[in-house]
Protein backbone atom coordinates (compact mmCIF):
# COMPACT_ATOMS: atom_id res chain seq x y z
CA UNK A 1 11.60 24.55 7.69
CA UNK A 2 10.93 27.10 5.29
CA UNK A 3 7.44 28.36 6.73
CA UNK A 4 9.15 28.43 10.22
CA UNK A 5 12.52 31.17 9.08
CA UNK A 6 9.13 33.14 6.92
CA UNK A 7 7.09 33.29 9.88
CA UNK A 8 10.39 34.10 12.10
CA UNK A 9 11.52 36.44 9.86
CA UNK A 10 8.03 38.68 9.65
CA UNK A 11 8.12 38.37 13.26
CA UNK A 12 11.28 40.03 13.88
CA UNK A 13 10.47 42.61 11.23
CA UNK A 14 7.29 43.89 13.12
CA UNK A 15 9.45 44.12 16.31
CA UNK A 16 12.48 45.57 14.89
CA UNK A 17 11.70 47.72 11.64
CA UNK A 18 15.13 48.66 11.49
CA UNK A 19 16.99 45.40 11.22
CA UNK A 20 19.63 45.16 9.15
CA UNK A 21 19.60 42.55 6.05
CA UNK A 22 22.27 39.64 7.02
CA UNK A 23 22.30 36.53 7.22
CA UNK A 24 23.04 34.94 10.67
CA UNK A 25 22.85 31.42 11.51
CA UNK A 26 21.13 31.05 14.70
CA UNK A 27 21.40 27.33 16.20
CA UNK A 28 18.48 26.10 18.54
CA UNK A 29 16.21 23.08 19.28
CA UNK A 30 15.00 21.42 16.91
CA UNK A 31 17.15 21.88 14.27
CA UNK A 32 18.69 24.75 12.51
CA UNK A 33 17.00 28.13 11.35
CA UNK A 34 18.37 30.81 8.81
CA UNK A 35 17.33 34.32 10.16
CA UNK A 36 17.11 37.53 7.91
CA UNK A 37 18.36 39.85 10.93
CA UNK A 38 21.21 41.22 11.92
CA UNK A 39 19.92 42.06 15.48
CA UNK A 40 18.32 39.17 17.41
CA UNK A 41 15.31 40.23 19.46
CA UNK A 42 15.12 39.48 22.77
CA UNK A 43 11.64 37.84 21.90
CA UNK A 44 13.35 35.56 19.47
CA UNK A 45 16.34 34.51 22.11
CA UNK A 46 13.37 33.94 24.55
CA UNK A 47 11.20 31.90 22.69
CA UNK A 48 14.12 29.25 21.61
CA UNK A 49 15.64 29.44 25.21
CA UNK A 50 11.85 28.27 26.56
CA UNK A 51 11.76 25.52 23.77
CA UNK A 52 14.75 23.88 24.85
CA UNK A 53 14.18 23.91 28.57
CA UNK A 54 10.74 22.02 27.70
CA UNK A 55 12.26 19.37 25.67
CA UNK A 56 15.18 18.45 28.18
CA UNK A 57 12.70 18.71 30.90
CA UNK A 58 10.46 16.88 29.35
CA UNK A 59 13.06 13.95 28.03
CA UNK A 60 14.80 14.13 31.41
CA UNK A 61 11.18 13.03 32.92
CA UNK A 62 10.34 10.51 30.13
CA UNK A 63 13.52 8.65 30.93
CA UNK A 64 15.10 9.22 34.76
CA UNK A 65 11.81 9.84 35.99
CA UNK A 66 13.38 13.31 37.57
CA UNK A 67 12.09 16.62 37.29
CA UNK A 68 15.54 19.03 35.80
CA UNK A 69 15.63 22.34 37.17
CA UNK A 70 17.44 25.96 36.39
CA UNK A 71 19.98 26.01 35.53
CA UNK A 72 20.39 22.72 34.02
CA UNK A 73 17.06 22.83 32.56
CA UNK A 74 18.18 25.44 30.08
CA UNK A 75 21.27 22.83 28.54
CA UNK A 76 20.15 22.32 25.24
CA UNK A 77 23.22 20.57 23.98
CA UNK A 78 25.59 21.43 21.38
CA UNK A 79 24.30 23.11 18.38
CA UNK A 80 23.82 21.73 15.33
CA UNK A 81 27.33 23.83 14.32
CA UNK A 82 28.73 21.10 11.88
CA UNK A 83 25.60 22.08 9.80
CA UNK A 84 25.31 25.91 10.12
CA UNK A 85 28.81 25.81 8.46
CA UNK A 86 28.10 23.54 6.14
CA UNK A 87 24.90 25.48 5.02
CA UNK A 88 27.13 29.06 5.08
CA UNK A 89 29.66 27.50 2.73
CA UNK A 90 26.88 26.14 0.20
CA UNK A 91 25.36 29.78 0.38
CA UNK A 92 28.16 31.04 -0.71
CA UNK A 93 28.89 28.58 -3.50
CA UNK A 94 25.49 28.50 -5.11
CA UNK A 95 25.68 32.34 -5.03
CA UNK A 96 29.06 32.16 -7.10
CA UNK A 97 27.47 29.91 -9.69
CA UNK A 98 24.32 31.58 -9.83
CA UNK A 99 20.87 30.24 -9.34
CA UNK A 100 20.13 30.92 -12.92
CA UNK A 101 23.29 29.46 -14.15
CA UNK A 102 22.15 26.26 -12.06
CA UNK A 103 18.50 26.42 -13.46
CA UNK A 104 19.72 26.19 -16.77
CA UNK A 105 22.00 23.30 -16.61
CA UNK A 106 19.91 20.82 -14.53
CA UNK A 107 17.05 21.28 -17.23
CA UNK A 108 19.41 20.69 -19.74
CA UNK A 109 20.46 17.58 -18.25
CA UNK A 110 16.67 16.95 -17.11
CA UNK A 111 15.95 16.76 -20.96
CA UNK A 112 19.27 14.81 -21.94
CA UNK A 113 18.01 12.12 -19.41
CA UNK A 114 14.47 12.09 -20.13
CA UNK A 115 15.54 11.46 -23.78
CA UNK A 116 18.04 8.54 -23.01
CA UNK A 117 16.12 6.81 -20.64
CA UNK A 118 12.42 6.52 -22.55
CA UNK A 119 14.76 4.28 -25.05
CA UNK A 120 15.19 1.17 -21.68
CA UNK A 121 12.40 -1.50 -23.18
CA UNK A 122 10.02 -1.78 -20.31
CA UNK A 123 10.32 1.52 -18.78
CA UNK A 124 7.37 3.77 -17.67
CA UNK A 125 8.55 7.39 -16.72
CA UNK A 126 6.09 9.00 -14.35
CA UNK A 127 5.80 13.02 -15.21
CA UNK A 128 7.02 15.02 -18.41
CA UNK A 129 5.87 18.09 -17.83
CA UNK A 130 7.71 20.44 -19.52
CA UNK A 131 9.08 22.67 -17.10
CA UNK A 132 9.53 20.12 -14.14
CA UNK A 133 11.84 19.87 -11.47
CA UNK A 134 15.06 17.83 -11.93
CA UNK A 135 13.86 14.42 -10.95
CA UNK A 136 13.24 11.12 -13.07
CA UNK A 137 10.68 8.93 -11.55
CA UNK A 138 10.03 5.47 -13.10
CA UNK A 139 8.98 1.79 -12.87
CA UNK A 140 10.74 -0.92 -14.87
CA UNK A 141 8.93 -4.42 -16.20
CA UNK A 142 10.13 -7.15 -14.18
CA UNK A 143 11.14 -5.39 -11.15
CA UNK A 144 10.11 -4.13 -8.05
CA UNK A 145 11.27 -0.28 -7.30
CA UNK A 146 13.09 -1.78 -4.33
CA UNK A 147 14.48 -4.29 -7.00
CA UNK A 148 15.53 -1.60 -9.12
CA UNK A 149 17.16 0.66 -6.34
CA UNK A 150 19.58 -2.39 -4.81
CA UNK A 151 20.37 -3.18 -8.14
CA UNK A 152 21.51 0.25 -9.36
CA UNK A 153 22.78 0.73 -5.61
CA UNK A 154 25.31 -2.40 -6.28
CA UNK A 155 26.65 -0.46 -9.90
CA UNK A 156 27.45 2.45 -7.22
CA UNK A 157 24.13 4.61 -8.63
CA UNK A 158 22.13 6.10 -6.12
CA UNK A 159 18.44 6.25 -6.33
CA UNK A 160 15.71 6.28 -4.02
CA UNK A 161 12.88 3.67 -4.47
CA UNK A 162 9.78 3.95 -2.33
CA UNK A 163 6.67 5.94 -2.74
CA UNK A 164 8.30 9.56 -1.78
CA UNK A 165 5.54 10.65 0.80
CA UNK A 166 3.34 11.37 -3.07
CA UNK A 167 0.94 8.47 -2.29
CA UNK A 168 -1.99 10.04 -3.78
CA UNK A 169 -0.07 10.99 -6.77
CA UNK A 170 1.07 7.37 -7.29
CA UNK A 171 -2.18 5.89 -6.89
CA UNK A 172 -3.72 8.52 -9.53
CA UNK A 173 -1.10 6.83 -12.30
CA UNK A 174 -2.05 3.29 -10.55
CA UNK A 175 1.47 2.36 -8.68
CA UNK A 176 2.28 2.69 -4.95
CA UNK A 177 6.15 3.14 -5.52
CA UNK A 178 8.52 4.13 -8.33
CA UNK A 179 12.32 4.69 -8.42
CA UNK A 180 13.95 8.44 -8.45
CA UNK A 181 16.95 9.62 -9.86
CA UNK A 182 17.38 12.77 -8.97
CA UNK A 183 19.78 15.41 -10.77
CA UNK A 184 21.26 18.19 -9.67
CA UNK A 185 24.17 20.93 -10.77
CA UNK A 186 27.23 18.57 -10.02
CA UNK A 187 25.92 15.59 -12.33
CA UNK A 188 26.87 14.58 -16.08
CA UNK A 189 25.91 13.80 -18.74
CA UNK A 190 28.33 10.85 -18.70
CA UNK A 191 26.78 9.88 -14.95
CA UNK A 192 23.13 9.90 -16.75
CA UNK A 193 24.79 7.30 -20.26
CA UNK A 194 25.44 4.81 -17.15
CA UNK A 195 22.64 5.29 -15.40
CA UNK A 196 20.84 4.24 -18.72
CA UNK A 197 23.42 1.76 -19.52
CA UNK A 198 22.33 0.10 -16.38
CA UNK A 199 18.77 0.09 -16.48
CA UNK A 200 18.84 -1.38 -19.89
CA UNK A 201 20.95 -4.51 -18.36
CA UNK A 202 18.21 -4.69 -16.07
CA UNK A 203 16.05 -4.83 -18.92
CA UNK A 204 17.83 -7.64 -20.73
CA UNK A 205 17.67 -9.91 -17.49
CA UNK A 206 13.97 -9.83 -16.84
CA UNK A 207 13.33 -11.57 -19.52
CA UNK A 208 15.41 -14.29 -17.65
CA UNK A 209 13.33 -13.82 -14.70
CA UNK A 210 10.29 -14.80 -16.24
């Protein structure tokens, strides 16, 4: 999504120099794109419009077998507006807080976590680089990822368990899954204690398992 609003956004620039700098939500097929631009090309209205006919023509022919013509051709459907809003008012809240502000306390937490949860007996936590993103990825002895995830899932903790689209990654540190907690700016410290608290119960019962 990202590389899309770049390359959008260089294209307007070359067509209109003198755009002004705001943010406008513009909502089209596929999906929603953030534009740097207060003024909206014609080229960029175009492009979007021809997108959309294609895809309902083309769906319309995939499934009633009949060829859609203008005007009808060029109904989209709605806009994805539940989302443009919803992106607008998490704009404006990460700009109150500060993206520094937020940088700062999910490494902090990062570090709390990584501490805590290296003490569960059977845990392997994949990447400690010092400076990485706010994400704990692990295995646990005994357990499947999957395993893991339901389990955690039932205590009301959510975690993803799979192998994260990083398959090469995973198979360079020998697994083809591993469970991720991922933390962010509205977690706790007190969320990551049972988090822990949970994996080492997990810990206790494989040796029941076995």
């Amino acid at each position: 999504m990202l590389g899309g609003i770049r390359q959008d956004v260089a294209s307007v620039r070359q067509r209109d120099p003198a755009a002004h700098s705001k943010l406008e939500i513009v909502l089209c097929y596929p999906g929603l794109h953030a534009v740097w631009s207060y003024r909206l090309t014609h080229w960029m209205w175009t492009r979007h419009l021809k997108l959309a006919a294609r895809a309902v023509s083309s769906l319309a022919r995939t499934f009633t077998g009949v060829d859609i013509h203008p005007p009808a051709k060029f109904e989209a459907g709605t806009g994805n507006i539940a989302d443009a809003v919803g992106l607008g008012a998490a704009l404006d809240y990460v700009s109150r807080l500060g993206r520094p502000t937020i940088e700062s306390y999910e490494h902090e937490l990062l570090q709390y976590a990584m501490g805590e949860i290296c003490s569960v007996p059977g845990l392997r936590l994949i990447g400690t680089a010092p400076q990485k993103a706010s994400v704990l990825s692990f295995v646990l002895d005994g357990y499947s990822p999957e395993e893991v995830g339901s389990a955690l899932d039932r205590e009301g903790i959510a975690v993803r368990a799979g192998h994260h689209c990083a398959q090469p990654i995973l198979r360079r540190y020998g697994l083809e899954s591993v469970v991720r907690a991922s933390l962010a700016m509205y977690n706790t410290h007190d969320e990551v204690d049972l988090l822990v608290a949970a994996l080492r119960r997990l810990a206790v019962s494989s040796g029941n398992r076995r």
